[in-house]
N, C-alpha and C. Protein backbone atom coordinates (compact mmCIF):
# COMPACT_ATOMS: atom_id res chain seq x y z
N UNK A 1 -20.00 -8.59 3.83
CA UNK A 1 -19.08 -9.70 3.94
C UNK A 1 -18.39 -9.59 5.30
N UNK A 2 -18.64 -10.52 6.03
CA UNK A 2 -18.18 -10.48 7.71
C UNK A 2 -16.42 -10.54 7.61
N UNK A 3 -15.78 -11.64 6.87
CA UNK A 3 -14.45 -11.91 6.81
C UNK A 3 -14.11 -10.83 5.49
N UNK A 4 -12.72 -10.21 5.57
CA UNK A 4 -11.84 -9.26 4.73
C UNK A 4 -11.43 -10.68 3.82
N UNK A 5 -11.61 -10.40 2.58
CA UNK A 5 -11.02 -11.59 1.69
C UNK A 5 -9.96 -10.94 0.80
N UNK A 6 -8.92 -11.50 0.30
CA UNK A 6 -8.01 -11.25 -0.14
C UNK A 6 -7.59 -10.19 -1.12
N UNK A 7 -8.93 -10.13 -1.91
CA UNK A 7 -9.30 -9.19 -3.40
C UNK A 7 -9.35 -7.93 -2.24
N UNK A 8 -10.60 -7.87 -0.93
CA UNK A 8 -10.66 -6.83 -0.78
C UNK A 8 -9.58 -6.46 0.59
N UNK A 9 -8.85 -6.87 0.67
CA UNK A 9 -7.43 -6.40 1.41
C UNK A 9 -6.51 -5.74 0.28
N UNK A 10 -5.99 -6.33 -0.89
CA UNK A 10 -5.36 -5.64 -2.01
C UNK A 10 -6.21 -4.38 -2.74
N UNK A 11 -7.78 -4.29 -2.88
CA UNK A 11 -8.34 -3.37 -3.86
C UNK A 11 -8.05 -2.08 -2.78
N UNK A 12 -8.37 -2.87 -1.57
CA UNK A 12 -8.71 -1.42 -0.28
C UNK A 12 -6.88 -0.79 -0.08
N UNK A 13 -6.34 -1.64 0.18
CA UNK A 13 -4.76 -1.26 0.40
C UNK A 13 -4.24 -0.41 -1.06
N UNK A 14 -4.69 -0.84 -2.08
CA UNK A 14 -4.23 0.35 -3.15
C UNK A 14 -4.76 1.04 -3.48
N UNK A 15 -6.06 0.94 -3.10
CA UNK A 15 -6.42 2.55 -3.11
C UNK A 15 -6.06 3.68 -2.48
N UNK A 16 -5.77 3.03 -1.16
CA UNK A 16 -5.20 3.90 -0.12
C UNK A 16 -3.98 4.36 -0.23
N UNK A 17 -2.50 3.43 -1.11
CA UNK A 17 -1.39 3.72 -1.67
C UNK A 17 -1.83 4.91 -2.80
N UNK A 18 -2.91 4.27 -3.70
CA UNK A 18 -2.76 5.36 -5.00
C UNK A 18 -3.69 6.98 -4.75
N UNK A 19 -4.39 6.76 -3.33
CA UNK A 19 -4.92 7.94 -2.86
C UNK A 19 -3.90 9.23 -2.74
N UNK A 20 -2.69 8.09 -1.83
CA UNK A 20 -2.08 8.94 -1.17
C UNK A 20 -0.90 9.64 -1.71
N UNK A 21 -0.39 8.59 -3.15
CA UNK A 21 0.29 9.30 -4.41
C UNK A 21 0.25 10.60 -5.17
N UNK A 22 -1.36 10.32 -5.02
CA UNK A 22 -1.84 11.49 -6.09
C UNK A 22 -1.87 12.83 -4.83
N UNK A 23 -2.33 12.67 -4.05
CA UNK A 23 -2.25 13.81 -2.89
C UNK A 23 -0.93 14.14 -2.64
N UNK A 24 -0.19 13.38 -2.87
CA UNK A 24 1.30 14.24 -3.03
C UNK A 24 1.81 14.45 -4.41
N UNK A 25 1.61 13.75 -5.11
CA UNK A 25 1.17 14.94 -6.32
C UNK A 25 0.64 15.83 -6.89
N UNK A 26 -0.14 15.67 -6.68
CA UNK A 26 -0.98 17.20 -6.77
C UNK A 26 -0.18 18.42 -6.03
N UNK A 27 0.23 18.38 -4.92
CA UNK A 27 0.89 19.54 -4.30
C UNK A 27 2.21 19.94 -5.48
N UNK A 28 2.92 19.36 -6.61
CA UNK A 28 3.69 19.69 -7.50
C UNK A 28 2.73 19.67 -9.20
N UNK A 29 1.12 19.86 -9.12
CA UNK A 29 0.45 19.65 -10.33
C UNK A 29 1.02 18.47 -11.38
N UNK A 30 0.60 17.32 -10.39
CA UNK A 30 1.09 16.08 -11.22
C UNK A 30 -0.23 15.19 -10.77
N UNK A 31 0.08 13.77 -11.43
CA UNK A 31 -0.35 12.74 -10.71
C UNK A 31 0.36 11.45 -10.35
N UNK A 32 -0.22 10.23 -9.61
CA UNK A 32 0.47 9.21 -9.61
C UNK A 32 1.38 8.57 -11.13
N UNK A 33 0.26 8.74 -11.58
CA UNK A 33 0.16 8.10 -13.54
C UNK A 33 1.61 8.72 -13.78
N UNK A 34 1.63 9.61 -13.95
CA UNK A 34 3.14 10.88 -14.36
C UNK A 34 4.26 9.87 -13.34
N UNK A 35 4.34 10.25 -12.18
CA UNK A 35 5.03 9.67 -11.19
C UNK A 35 5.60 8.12 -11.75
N UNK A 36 4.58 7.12 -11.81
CA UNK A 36 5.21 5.93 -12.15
C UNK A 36 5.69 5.85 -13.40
N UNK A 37 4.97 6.58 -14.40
CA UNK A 37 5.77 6.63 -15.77
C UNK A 37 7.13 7.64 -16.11
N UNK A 38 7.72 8.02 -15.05
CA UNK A 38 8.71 9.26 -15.16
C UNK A 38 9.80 8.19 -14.51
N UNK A 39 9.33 6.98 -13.61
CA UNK A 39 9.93 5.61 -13.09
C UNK A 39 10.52 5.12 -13.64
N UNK A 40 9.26 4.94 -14.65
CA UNK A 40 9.58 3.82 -15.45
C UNK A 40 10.45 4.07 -16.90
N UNK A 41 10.74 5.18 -17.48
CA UNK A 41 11.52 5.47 -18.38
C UNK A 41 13.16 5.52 -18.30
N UNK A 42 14.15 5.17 -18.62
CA UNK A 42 15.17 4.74 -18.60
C UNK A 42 16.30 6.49 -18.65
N UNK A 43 16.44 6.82 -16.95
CA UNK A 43 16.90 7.97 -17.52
C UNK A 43 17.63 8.84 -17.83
N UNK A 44 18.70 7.89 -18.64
CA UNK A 44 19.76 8.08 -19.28
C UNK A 44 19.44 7.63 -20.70
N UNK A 45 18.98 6.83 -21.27
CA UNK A 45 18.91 5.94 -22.54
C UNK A 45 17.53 5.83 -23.12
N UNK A 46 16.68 6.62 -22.35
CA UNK A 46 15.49 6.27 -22.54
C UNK A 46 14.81 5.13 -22.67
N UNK A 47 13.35 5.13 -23.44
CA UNK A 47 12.71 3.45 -23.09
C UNK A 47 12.22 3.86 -24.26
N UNK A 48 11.83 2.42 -24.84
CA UNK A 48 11.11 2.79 -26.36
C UNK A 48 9.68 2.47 -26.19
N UNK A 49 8.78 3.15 -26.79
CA UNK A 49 7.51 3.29 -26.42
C UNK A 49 6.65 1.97 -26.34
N UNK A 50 6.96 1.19 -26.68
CA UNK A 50 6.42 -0.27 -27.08
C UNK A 50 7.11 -1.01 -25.89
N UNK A 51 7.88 -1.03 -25.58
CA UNK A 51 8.49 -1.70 -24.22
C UNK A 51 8.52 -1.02 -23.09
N UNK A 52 7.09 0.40 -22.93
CA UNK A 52 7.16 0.86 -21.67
C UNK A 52 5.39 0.54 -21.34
N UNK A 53 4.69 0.43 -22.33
CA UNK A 53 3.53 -0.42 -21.51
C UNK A 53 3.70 -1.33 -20.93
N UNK A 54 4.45 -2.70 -21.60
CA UNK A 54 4.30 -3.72 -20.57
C UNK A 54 4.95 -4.31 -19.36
N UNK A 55 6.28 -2.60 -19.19
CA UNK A 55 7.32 -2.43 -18.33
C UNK A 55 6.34 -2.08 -17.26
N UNK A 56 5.57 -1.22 -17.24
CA UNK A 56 3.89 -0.27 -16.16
C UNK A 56 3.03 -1.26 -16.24
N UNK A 57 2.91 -2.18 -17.45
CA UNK A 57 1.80 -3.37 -16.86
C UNK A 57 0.32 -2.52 -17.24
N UNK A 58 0.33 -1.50 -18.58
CA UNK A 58 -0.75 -0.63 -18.93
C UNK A 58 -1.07 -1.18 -20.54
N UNK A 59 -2.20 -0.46 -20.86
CA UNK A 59 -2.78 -0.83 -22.03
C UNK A 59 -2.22 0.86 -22.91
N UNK A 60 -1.67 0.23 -24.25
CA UNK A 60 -1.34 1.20 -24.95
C UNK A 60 -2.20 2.43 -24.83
N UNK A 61 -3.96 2.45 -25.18
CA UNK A 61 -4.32 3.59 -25.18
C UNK A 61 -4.40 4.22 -23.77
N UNK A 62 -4.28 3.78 -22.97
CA UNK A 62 -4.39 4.88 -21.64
C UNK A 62 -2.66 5.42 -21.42
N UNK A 63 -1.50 4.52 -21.60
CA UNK A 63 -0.14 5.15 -21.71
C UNK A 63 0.02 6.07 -22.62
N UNK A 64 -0.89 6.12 -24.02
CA UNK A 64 -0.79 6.92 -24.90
C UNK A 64 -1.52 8.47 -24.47
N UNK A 65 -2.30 8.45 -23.70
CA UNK A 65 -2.91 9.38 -22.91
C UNK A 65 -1.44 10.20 -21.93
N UNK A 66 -1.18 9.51 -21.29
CA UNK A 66 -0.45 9.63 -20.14
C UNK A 66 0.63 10.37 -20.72
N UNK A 67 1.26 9.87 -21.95
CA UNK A 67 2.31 10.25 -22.48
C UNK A 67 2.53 11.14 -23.54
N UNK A 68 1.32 11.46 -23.99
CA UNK A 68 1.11 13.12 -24.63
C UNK A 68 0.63 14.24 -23.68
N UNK A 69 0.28 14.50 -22.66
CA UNK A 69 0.43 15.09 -21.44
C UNK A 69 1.28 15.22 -21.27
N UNK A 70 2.50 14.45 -20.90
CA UNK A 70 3.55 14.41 -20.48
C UNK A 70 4.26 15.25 -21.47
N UNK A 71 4.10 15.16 -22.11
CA UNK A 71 4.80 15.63 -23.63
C UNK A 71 4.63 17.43 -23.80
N UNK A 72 3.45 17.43 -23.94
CA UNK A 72 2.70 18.85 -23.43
C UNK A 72 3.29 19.42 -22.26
N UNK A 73 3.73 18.75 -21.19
CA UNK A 73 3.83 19.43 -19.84
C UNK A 73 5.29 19.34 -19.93
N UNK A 74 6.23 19.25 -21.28
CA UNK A 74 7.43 19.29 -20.86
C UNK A 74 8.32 18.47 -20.35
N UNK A 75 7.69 17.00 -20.01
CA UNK A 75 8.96 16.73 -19.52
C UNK A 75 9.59 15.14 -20.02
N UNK A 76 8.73 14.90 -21.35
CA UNK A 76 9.91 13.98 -22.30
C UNK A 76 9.52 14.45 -23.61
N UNK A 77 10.18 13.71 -24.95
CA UNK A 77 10.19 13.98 -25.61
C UNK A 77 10.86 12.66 -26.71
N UNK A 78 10.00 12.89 -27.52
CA UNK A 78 10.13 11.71 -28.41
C UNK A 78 11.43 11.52 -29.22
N UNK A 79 11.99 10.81 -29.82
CA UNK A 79 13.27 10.90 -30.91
C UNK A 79 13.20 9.47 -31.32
N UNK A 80 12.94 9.08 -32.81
CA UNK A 80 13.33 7.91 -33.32
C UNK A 80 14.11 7.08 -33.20
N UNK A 81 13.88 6.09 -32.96
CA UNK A 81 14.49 4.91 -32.77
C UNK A 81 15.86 5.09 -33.18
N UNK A 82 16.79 4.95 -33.21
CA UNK A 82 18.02 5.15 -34.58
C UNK A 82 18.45 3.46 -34.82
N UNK A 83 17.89 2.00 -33.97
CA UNK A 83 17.52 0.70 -34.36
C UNK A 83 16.75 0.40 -35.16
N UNK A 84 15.37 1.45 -35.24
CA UNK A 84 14.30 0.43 -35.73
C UNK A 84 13.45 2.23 -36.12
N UNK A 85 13.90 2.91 -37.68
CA UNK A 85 13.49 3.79 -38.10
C UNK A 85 11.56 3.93 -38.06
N UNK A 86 11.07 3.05 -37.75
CA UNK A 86 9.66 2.96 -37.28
C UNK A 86 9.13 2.96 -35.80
N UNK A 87 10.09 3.05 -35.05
CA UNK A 87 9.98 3.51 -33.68
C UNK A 87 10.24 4.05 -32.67
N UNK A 88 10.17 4.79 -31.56
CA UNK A 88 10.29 5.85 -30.89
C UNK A 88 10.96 5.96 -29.84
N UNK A 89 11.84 6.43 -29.47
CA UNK A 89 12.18 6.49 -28.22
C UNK A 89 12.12 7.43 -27.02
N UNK A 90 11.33 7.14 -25.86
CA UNK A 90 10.99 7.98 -25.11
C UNK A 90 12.24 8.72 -24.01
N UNK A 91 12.08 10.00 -24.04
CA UNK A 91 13.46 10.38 -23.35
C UNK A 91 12.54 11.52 -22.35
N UNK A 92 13.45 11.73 -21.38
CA UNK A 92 13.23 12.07 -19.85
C UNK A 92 13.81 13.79 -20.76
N UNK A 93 13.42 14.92 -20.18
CA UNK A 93 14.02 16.42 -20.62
C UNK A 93 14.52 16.59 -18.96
N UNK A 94 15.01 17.27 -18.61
CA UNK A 94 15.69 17.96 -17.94
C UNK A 94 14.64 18.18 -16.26
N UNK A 95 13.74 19.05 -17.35
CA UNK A 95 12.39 18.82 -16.13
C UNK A 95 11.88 17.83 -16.00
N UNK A 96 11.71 16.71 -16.48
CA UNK A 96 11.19 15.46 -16.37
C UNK A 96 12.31 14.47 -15.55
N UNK A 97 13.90 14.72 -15.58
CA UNK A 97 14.32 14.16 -14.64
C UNK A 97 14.24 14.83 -13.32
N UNK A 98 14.35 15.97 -13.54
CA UNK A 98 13.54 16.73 -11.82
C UNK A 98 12.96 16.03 -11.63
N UNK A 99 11.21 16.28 -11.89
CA UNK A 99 10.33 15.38 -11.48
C UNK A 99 10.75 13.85 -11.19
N UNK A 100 11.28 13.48 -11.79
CA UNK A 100 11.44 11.82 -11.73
C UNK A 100 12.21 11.32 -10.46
N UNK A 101 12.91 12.55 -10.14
CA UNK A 101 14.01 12.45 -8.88
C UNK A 101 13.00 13.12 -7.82
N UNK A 102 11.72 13.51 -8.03
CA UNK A 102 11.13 13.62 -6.78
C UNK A 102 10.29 12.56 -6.90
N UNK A 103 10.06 11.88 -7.66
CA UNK A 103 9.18 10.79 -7.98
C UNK A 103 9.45 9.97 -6.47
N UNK A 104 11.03 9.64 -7.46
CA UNK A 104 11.84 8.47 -6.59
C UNK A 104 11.99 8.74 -4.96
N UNK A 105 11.63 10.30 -4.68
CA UNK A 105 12.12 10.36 -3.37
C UNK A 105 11.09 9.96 -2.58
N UNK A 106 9.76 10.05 -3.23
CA UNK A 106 8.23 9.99 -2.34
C UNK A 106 8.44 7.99 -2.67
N UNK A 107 8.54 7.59 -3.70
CA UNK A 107 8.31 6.19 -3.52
C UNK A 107 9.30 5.58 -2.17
N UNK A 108 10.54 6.20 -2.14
CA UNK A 108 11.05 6.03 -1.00
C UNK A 108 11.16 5.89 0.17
N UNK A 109 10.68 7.10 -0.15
CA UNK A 109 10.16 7.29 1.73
C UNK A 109 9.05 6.42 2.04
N UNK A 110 8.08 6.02 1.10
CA UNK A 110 6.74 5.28 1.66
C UNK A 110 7.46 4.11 2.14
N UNK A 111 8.66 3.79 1.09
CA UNK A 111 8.87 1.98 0.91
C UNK A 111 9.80 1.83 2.91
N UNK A 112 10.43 3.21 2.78
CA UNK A 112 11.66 3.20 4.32
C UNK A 112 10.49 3.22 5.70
N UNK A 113 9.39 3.88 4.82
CA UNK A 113 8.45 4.16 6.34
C UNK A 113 7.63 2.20 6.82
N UNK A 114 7.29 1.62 5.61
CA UNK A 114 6.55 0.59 5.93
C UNK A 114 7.86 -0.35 6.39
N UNK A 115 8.77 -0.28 5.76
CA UNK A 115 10.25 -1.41 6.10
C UNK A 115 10.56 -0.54 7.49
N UNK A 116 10.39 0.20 8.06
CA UNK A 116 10.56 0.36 9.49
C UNK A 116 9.28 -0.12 10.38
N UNK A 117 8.00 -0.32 10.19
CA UNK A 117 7.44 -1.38 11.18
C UNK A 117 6.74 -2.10 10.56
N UNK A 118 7.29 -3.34 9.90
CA UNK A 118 7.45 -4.30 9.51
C UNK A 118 8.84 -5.53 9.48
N UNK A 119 9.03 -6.18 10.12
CA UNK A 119 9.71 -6.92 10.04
C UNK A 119 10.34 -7.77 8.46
N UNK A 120 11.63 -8.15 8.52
CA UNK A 120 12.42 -8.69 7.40
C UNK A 120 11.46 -10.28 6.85
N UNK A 121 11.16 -10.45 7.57
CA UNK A 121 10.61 -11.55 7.38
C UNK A 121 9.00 -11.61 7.40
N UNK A 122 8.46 -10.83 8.07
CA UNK A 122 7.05 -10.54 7.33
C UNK A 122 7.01 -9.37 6.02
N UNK A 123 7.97 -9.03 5.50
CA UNK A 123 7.86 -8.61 4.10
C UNK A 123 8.31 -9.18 3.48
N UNK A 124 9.27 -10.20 3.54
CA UNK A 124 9.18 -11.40 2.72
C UNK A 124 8.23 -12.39 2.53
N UNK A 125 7.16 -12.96 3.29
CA UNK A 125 6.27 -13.81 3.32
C UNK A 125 5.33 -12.49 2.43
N UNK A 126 4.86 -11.33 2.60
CA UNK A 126 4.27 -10.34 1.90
C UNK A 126 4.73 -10.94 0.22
N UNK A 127 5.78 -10.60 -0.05
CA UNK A 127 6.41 -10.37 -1.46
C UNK A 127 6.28 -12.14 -1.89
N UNK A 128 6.48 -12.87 -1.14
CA UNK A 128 6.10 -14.06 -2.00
C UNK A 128 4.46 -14.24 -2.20
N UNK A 129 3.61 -13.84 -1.18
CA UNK A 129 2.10 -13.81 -1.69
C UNK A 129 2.22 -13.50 -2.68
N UNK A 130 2.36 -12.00 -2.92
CA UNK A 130 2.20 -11.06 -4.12
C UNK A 130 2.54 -11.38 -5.49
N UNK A 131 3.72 -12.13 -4.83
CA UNK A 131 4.21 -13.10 -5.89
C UNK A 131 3.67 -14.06 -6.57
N UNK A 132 3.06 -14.79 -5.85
CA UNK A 132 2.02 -15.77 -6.23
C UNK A 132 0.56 -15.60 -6.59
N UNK A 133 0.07 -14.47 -6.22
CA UNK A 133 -1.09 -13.74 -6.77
C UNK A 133 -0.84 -13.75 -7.76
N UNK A 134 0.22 -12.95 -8.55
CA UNK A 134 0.40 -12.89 -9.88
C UNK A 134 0.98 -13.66 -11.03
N UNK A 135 1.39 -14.42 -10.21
CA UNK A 135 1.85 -15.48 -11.38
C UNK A 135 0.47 -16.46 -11.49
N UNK A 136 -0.19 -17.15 -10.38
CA UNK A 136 -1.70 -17.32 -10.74
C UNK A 136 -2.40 -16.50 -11.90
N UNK A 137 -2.68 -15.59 -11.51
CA UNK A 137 -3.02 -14.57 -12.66
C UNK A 137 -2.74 -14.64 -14.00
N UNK A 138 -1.19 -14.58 -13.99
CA UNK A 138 -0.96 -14.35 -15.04
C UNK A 138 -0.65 -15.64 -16.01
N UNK A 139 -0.53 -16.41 -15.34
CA UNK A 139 -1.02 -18.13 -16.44
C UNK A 139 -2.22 -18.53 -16.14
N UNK A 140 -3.37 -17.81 -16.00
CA UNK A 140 -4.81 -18.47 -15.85
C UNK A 140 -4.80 -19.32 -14.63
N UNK A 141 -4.49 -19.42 -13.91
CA UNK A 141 -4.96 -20.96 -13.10
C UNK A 141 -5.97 -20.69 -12.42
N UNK A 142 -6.51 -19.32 -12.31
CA UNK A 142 -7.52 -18.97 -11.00
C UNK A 142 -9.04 -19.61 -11.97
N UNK A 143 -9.29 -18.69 -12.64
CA UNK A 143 -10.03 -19.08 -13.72
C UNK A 143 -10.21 -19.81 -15.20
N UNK A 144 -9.80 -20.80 -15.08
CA UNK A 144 -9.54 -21.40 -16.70
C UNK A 144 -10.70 -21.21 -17.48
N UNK A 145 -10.04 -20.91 -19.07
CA UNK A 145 -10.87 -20.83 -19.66
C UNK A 145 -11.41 -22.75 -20.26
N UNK A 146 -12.90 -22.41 -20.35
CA UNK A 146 -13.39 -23.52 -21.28
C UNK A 146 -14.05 -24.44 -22.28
């Protein structure tokens, strides 16, 4: 394909983001997966397990993966709902807010390094694409069904 088309500017650009996640994870025996889900848990109040797939934008059985590992490796831990005696609430341990606070420091630094050569206004025209990629997406319009 002579011209870069849009799919393969985003597939190639996150790979290269989620390459470079896991290579700095790994230097603490983690991965990206751990990293965004240590994010994404609430960590003071925790998150309840049913409202942290579609918080990550994941399919239950691969979060369910992710999150007995996690579990194993120490650094959350489950406790019942005390709302809704049939469901779970995921909580951050002690070592898991460690981790989570180095999480936050590497997402950081990537986000301070690209917002330093990039302009205010070409990452805004960025974030409304992205924006619009996904809302396409996510009400069908690219492909209707018929």
């Amino acid at each position: 394909m002579k011209d870069k088309t849009i799919d393969y500017m985003l597939r190639t650009t996150w790979l290269a983001v989620n390459k470079m996640y896991n290579e700095e994870a790994a230097k603490f025996d983690s991965t990206m997966a751990t990293g965004f889900t240590l994010l994404s848990i609430d960590k003071d109040q925790g998150t309840s397990s049913t409202s942290l797939g579609p918080i990550m934008g994941m399919e239950a059985t691969s979060l369910s993966r992710i999150l007995k590992k996690m579990e194993q490796q120490g650094l959350i831990e489950r406790k019942p709902n005390p709302l809704d005696g049939r469901g779970v609430i995921i909580h951050l341990t002690d070592f898991g807010k460690e981790k989570r606070d180095y999480s936050r420091e590497k997402v950081l630094t990537f986000n301070n390094d690209i917002r330093s050569q990039v302009s205010e206004e070409k990452l805004q025209h960025f974030y409304e694409v992205a924006d619009l990629i996904s809302e396409r997406i996510s009400n069908k319009k690219i492909y209707k069904k018929k």
